[in-house]
N, C-alpha and C. Protein backbone atom coordinates (compact mmCIF):
# COMPACT_ATOMS: atom_id res chain seq x y z
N UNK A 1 315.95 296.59 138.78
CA UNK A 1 314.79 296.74 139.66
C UNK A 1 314.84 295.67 140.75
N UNK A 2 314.91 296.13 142.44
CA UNK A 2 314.71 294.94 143.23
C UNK A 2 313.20 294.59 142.86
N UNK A 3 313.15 292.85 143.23
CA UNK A 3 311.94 292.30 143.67
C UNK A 3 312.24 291.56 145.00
N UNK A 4 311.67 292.41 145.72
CA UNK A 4 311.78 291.35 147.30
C UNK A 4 310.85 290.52 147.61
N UNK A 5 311.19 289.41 148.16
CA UNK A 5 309.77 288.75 148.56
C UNK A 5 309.71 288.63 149.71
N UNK A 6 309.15 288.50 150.44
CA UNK A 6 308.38 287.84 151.92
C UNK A 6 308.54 286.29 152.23
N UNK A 7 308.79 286.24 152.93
CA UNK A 7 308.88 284.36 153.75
C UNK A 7 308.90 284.31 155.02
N UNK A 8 307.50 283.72 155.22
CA UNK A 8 307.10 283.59 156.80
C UNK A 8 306.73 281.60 157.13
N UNK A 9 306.67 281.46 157.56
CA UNK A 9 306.14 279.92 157.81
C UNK A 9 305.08 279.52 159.43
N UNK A 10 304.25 278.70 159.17
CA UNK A 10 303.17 278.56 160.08
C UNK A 10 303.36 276.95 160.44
N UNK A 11 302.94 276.60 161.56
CA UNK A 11 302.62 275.33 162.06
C UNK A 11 303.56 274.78 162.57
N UNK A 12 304.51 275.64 163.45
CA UNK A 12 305.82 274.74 164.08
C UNK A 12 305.55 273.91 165.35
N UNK A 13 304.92 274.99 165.58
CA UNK A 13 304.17 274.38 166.99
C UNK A 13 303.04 273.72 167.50
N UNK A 14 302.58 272.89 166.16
CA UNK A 14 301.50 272.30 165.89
C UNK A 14 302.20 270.75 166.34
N UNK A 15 301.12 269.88 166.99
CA UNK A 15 301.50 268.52 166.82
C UNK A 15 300.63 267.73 165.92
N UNK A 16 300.29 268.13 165.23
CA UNK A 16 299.10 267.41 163.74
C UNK A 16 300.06 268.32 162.35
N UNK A 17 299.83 267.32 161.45
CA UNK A 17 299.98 268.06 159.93
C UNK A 17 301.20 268.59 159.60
N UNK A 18 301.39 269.04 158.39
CA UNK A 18 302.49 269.45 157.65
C UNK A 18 302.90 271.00 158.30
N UNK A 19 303.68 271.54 158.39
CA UNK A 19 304.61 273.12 158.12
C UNK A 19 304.36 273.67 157.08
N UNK A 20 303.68 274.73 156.97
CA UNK A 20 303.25 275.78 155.56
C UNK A 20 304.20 276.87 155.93
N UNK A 21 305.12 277.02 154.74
CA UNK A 21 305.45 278.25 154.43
C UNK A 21 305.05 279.33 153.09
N UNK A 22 304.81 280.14 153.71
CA UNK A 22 304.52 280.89 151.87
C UNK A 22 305.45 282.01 151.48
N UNK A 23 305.59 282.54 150.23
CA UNK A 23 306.66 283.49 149.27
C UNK A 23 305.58 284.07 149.00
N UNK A 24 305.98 286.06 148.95
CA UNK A 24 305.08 286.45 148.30
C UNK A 24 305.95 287.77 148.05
N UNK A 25 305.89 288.26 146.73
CA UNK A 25 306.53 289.54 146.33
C UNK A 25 305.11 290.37 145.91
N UNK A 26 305.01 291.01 146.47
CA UNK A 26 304.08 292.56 146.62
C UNK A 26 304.08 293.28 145.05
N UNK A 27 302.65 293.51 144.57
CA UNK A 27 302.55 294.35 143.76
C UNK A 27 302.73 295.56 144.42
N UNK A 28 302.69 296.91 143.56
CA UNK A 28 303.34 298.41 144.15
C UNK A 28 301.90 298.46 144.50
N UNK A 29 300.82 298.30 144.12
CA UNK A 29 299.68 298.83 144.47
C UNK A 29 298.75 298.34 145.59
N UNK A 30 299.10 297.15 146.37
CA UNK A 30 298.85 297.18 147.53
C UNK A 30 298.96 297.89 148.77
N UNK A 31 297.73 297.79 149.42
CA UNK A 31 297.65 298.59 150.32
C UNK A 31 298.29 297.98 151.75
N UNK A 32 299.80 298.46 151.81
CA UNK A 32 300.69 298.01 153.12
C UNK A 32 300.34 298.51 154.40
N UNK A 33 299.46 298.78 154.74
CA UNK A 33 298.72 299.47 155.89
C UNK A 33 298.05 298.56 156.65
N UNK A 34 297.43 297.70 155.56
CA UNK A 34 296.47 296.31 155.63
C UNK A 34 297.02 295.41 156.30
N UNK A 35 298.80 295.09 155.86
CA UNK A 35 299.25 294.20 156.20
C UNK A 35 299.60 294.25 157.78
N UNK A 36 299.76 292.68 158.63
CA UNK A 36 299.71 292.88 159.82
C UNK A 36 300.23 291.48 160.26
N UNK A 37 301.33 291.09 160.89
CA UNK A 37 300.93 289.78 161.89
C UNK A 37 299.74 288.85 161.34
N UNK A 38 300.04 287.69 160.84
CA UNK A 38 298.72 287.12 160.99
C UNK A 38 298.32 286.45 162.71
N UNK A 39 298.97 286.54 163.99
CA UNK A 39 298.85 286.02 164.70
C UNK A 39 297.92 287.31 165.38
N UNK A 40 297.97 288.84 164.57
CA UNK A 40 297.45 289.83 165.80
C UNK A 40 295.98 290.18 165.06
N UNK A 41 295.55 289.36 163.86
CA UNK A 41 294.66 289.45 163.26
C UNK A 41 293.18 288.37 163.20
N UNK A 42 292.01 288.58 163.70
CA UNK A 42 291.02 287.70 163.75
C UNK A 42 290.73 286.59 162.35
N UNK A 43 290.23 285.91 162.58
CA UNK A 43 290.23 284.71 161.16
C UNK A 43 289.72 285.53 160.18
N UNK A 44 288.42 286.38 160.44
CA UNK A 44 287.66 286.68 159.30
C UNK A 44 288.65 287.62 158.47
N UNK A 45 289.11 288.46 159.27
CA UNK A 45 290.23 289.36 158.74
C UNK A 45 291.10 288.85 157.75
N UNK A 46 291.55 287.75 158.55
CA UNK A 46 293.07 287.52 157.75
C UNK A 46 292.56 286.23 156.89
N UNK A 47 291.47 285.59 155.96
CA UNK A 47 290.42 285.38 155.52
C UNK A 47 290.37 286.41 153.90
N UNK A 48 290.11 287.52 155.03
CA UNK A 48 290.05 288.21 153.69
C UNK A 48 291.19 289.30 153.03
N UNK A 49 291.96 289.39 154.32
CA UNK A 49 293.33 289.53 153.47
C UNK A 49 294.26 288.70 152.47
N UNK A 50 293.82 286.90 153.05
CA UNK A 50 294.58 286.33 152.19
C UNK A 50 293.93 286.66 150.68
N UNK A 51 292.51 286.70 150.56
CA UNK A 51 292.30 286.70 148.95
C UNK A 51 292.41 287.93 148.44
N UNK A 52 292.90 289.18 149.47
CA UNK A 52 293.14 290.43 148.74
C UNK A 52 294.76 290.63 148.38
N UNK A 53 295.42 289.81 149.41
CA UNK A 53 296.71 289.68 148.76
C UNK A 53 297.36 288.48 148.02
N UNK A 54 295.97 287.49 147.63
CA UNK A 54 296.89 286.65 146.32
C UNK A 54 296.75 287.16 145.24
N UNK A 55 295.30 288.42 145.12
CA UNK A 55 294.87 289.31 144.02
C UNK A 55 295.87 290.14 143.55
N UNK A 56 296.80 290.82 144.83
CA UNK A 56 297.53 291.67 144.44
C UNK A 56 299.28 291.47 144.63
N UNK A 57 299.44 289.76 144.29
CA UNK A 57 300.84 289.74 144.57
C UNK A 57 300.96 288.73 143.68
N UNK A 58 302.82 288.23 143.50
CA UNK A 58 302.81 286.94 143.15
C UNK A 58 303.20 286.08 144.38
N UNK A 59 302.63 284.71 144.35
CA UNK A 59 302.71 284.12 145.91
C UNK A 59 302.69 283.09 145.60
N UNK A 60 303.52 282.02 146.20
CA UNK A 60 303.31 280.49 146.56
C UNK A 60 303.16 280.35 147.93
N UNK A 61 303.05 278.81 147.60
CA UNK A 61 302.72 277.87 149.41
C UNK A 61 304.23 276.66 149.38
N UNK A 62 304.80 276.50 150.19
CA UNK A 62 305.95 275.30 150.42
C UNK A 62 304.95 274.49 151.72
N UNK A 63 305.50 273.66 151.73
CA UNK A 63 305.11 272.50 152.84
C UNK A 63 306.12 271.40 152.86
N UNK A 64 305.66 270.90 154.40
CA UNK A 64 307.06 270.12 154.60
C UNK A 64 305.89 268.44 155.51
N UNK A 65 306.18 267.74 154.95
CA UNK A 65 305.16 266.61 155.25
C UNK A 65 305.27 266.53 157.14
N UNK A 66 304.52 265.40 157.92
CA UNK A 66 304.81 264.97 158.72
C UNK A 66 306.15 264.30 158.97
N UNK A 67 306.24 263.28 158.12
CA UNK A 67 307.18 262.29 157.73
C UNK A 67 308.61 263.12 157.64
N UNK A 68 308.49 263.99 157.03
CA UNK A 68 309.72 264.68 156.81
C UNK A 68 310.18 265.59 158.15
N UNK A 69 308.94 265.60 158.84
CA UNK A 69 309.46 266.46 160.07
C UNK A 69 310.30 265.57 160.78
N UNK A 70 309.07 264.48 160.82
CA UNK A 70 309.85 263.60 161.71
C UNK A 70 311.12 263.01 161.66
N UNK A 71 311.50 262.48 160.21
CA UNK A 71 313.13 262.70 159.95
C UNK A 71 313.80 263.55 159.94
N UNK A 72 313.90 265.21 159.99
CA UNK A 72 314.78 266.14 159.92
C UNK A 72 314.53 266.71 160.51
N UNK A 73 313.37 266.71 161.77
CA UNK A 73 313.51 267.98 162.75
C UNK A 73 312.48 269.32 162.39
N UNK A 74 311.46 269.63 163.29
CA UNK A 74 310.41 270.79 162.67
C UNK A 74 311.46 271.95 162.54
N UNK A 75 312.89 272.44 162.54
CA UNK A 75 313.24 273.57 162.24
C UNK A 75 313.75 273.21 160.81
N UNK A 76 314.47 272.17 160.54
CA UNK A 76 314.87 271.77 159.17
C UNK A 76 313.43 271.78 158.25
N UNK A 77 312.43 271.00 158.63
CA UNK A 77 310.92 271.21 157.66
C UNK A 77 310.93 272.47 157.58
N UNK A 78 310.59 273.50 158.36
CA UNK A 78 310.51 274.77 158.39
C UNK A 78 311.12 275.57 157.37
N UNK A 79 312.52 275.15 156.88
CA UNK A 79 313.17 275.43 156.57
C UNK A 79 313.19 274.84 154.70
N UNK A 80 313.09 273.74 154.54
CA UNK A 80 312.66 273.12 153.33
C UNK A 80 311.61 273.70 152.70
N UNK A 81 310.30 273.96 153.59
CA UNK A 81 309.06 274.08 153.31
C UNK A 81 309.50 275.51 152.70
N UNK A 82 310.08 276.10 153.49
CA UNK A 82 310.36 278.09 152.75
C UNK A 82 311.01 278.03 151.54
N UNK A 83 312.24 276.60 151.39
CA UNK A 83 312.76 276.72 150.11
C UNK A 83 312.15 276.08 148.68
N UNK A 84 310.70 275.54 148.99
CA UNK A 84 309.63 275.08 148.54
C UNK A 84 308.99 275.61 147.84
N UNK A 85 308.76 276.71 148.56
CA UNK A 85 308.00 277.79 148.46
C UNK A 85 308.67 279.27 147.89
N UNK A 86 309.85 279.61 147.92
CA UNK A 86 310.20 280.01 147.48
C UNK A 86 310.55 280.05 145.99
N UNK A 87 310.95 278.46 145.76
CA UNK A 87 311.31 278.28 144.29
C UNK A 87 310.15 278.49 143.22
N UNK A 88 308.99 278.07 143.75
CA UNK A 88 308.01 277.89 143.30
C UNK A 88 307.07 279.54 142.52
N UNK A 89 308.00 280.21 143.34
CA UNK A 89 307.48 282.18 142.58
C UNK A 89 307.87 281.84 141.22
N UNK A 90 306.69 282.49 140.43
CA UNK A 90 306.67 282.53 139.28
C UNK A 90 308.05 283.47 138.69
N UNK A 91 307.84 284.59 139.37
CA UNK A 91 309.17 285.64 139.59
C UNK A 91 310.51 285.09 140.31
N UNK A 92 311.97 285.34 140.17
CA UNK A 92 312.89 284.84 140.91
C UNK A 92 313.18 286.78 141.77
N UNK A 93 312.95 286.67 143.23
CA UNK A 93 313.43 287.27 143.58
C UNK A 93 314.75 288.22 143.76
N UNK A 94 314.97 289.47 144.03
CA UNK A 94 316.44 289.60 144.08
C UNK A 94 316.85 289.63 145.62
N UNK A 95 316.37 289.94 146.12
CA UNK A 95 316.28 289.56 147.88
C UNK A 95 315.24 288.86 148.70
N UNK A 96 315.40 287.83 149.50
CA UNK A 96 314.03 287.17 150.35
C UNK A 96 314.28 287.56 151.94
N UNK A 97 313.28 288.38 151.76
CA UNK A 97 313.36 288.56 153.47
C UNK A 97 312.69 287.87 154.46
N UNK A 98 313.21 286.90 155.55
CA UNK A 98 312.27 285.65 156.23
C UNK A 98 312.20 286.02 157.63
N UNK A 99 311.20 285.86 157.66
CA UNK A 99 310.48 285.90 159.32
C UNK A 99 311.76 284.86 159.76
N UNK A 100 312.35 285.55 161.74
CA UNK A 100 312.95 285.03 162.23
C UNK A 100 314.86 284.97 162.01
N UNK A 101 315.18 284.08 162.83
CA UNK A 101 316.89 284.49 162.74
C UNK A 101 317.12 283.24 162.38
N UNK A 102 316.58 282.39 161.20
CA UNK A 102 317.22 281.44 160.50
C UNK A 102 316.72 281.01 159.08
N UNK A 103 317.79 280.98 158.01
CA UNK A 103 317.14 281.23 156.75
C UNK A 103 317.96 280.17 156.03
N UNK A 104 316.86 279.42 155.18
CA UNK A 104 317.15 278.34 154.17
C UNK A 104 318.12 278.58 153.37
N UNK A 105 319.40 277.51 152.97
CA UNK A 105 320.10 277.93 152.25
C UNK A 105 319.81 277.20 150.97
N UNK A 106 319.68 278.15 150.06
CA UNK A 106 319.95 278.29 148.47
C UNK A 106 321.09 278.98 147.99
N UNK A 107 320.96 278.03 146.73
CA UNK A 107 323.03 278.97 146.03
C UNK A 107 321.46 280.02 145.21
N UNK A 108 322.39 280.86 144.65
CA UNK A 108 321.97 282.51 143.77
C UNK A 108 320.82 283.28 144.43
N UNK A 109 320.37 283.23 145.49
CA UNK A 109 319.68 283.80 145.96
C UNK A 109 320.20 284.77 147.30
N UNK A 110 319.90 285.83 147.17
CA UNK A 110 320.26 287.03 148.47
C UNK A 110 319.25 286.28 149.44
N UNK A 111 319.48 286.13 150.79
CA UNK A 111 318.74 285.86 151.65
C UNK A 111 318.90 286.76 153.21
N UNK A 112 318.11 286.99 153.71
CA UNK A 112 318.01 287.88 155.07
C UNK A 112 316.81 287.83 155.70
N UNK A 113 317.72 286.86 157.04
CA UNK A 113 316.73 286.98 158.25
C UNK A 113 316.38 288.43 159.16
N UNK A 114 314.84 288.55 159.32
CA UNK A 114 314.65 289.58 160.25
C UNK A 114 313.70 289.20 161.05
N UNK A 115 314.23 289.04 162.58
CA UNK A 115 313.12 288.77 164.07
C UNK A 115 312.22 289.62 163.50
N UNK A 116 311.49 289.07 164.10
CA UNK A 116 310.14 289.82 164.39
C UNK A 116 309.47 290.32 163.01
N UNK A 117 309.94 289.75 162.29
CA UNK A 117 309.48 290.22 160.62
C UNK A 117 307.98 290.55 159.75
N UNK A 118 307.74 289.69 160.62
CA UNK A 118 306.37 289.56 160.57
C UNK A 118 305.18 290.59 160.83
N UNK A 119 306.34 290.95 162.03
CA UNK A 119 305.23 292.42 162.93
C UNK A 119 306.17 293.79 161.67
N UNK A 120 307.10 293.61 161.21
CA UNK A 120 307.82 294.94 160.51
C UNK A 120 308.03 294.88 159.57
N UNK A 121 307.66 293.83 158.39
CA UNK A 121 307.72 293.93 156.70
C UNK A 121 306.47 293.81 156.39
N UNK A 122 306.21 294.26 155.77
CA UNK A 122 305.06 294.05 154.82
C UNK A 122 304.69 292.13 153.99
N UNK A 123 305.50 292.87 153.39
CA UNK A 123 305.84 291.38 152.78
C UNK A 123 305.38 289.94 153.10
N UNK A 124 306.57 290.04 154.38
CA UNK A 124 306.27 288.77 155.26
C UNK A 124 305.20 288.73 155.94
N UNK A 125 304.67 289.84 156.69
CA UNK A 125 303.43 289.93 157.14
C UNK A 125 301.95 288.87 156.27
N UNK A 126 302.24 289.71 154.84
CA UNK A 126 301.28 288.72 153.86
C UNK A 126 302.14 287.36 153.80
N UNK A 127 303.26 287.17 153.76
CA UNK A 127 303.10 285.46 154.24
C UNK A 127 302.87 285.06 154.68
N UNK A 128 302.44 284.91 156.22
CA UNK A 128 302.22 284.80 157.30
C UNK A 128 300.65 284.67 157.13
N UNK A 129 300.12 285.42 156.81
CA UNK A 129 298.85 285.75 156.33
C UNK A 129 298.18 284.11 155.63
N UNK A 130 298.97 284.57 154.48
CA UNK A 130 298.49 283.43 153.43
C UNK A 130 298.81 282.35 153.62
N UNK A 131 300.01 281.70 154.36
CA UNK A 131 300.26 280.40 155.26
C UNK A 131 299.05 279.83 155.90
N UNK A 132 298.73 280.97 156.98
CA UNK A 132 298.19 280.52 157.83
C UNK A 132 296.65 280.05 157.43
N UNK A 133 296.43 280.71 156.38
CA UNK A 133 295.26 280.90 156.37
C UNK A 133 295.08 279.17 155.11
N UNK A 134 296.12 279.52 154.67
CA UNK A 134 295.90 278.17 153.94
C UNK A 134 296.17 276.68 154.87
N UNK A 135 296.98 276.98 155.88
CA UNK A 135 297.01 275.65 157.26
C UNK A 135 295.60 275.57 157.61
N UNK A 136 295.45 276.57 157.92
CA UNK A 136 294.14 276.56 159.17
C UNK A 136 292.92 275.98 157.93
N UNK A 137 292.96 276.24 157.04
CA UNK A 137 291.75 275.49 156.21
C UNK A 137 292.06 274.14 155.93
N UNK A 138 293.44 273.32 155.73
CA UNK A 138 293.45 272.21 155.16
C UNK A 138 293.59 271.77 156.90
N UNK A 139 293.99 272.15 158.30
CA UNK A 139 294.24 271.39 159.35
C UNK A 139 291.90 271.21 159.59
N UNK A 140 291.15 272.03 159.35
CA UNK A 140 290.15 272.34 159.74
C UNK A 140 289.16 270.88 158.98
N UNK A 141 289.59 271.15 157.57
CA UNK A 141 289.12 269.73 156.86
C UNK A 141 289.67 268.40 157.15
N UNK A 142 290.92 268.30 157.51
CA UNK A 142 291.41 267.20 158.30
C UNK A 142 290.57 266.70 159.35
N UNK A 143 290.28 268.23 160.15
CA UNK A 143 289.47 267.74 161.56
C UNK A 143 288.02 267.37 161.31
N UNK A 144 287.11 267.46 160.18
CA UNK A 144 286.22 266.56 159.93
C UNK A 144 286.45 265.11 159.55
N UNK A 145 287.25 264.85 159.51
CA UNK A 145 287.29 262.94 159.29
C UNK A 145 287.87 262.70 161.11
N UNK A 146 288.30 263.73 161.70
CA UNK A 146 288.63 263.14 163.21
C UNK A 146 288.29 263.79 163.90
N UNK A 147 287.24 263.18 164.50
CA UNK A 147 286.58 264.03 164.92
C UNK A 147 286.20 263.94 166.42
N UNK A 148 286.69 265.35 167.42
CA UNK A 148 286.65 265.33 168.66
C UNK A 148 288.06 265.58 168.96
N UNK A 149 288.69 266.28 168.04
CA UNK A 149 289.67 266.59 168.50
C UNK A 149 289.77 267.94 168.46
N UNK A 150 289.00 268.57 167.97
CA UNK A 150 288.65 270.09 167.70
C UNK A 150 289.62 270.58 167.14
N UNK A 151 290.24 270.29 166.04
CA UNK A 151 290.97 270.85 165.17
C UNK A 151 291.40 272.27 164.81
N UNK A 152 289.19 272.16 164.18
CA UNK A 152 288.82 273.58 163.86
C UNK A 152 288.96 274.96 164.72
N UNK A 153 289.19 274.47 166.08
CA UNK A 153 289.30 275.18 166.83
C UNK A 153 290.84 275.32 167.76
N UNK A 154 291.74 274.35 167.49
CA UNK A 154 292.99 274.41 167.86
C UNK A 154 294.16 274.15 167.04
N UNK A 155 293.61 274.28 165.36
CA UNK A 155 294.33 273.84 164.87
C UNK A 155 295.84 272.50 164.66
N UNK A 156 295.25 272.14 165.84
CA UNK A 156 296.42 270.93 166.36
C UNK A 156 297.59 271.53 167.03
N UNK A 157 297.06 272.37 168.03
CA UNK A 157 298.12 273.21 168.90
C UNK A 157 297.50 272.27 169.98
N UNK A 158 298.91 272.12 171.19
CA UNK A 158 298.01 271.45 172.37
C UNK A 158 297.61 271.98 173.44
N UNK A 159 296.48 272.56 173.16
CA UNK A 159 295.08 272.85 173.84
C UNK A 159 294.94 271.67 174.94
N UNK A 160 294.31 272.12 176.26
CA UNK A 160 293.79 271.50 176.98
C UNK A 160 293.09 270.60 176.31
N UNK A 161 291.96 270.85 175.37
CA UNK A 161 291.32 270.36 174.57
C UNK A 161 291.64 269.06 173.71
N UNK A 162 292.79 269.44 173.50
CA UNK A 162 293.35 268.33 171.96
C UNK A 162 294.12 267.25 173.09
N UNK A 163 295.03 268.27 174.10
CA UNK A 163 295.35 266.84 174.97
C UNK A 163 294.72 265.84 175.45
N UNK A 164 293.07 266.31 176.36
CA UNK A 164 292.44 265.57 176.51
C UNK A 164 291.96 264.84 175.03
N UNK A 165 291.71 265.05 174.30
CA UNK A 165 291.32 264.25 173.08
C UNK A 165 292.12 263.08 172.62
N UNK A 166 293.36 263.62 173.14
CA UNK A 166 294.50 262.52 173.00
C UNK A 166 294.16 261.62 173.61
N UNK A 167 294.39 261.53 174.95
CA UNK A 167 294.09 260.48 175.77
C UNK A 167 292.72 259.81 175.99
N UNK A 168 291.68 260.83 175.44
CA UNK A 168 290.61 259.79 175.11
C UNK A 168 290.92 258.78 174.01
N UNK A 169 291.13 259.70 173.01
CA UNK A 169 290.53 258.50 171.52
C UNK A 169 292.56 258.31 170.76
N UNK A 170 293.56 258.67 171.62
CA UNK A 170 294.44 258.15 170.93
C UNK A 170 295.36 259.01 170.21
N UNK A 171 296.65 258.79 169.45
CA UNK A 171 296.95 259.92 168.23
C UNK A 171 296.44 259.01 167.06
N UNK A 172 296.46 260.01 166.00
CA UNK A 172 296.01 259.83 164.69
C UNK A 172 297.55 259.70 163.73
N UNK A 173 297.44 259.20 162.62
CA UNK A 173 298.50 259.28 161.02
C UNK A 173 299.14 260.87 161.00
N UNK A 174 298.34 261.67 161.75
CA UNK A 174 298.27 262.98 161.08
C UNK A 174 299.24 263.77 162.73
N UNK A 175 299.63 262.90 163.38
CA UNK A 175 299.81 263.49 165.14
C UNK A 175 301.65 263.18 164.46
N UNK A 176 302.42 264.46 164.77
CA UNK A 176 304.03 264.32 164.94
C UNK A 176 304.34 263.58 166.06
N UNK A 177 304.90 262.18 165.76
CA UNK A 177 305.04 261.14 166.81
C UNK A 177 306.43 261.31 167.49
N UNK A 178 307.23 262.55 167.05
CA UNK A 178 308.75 262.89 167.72
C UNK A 178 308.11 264.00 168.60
N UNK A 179 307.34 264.93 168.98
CA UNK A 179 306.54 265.79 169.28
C UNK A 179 306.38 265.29 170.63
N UNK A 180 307.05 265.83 171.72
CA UNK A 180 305.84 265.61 172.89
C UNK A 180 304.82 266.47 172.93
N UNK A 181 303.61 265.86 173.92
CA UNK A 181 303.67 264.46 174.70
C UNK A 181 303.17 263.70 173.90
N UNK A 182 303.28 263.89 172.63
CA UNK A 182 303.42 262.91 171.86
C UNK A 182 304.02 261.40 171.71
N UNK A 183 304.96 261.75 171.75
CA UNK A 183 306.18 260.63 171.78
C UNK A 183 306.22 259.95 173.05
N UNK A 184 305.38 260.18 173.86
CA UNK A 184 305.21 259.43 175.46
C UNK A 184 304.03 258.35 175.12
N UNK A 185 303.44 258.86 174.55
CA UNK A 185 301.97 257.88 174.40
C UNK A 185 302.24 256.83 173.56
N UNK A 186 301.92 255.70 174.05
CA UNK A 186 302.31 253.94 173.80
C UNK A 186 301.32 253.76 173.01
């Protein structure tokens, strides 16, 4: 019997916080119709897709620290964080299919990248999903201890918003200091 799983990853292009990737192999009885892009889907939506598809799948979360980005590069985190997350399925997959044209290497595991994966598997779609949705809540609680940087609302993407915030009040522990314009600010 195949078990495929899904592997999508969120927060590359963030200059705050860790890289979430998530694994998720699909029960048969989900409804794949549901699934979608989490980028073409509103919060509340994909909100409540994540708790309809941790109901109906098996799924982890990988993450890849700041620290670690900053030593190996946000495509290498990216990349750790999926094999994180991957290992972590209760189930061992027989194929992982990953959002994009670059895929973590593990020995015994089938692996296959597909562009645009996100918008055309199912699967990955609910990773994507459940990533994000788990970033966007731990970047959102972050942004209550710092506050004025609107987090909640840019997730630490750089927004007009977050730039100016920069240069008012500074970067934070939590700001990728290899990241421009990050890495410009003294």
């Amino acid at each position: 019997m195949k078990i495929i799983a899904g592997v999508d990853e969120v927060g590359r292009g963030s200059l705050i916080g860790p890289v979430y990737a998530a694994a998720i192999i699909l029960n048969k009885s989900i409804n794949k119709k549901l699934l979608k892009d989490s980028k073409s889907l509103k919060k509340t939506k994909r909100e409540f897709l994540s708790k309809y598809i941790k109901k109906n799948s098996v799924w982890s979360i990988g993450k890849a620290s700041v620290k670690e980005i900053e030593k190996i590069n946000i495509l290498q985190a990216s990349l750790l964080a999926m094999r994180r997350a991957i290992k972590k399925l209760k189930k061992k997959p027989t194929l992982i299919l990953v959002d994009g044209n670059k895929i973590p290497k593990m020995k015994n595991y089938k692996i296959k990248s597909i562009i645009k994966g996100d918008e055309k598997i199912p699967s990955i779609s609910a990773a994507s999903i459940i990533a994000k949705v788990t970033r966007d809540k731990m970047i959102t609680n972050l942004g209550k201890k710092f506050k004025g940087y609107y987090w909640d609302q840019n997730y630490g993407y750089g927004t007009k918003m977050h730039l100016k915030a920069i240069k008012n009040l500074g970067i934070t522990p939590h700001h990728r200091k290899t990241f421009s314009p990050i890495n410009k600010i003294k």
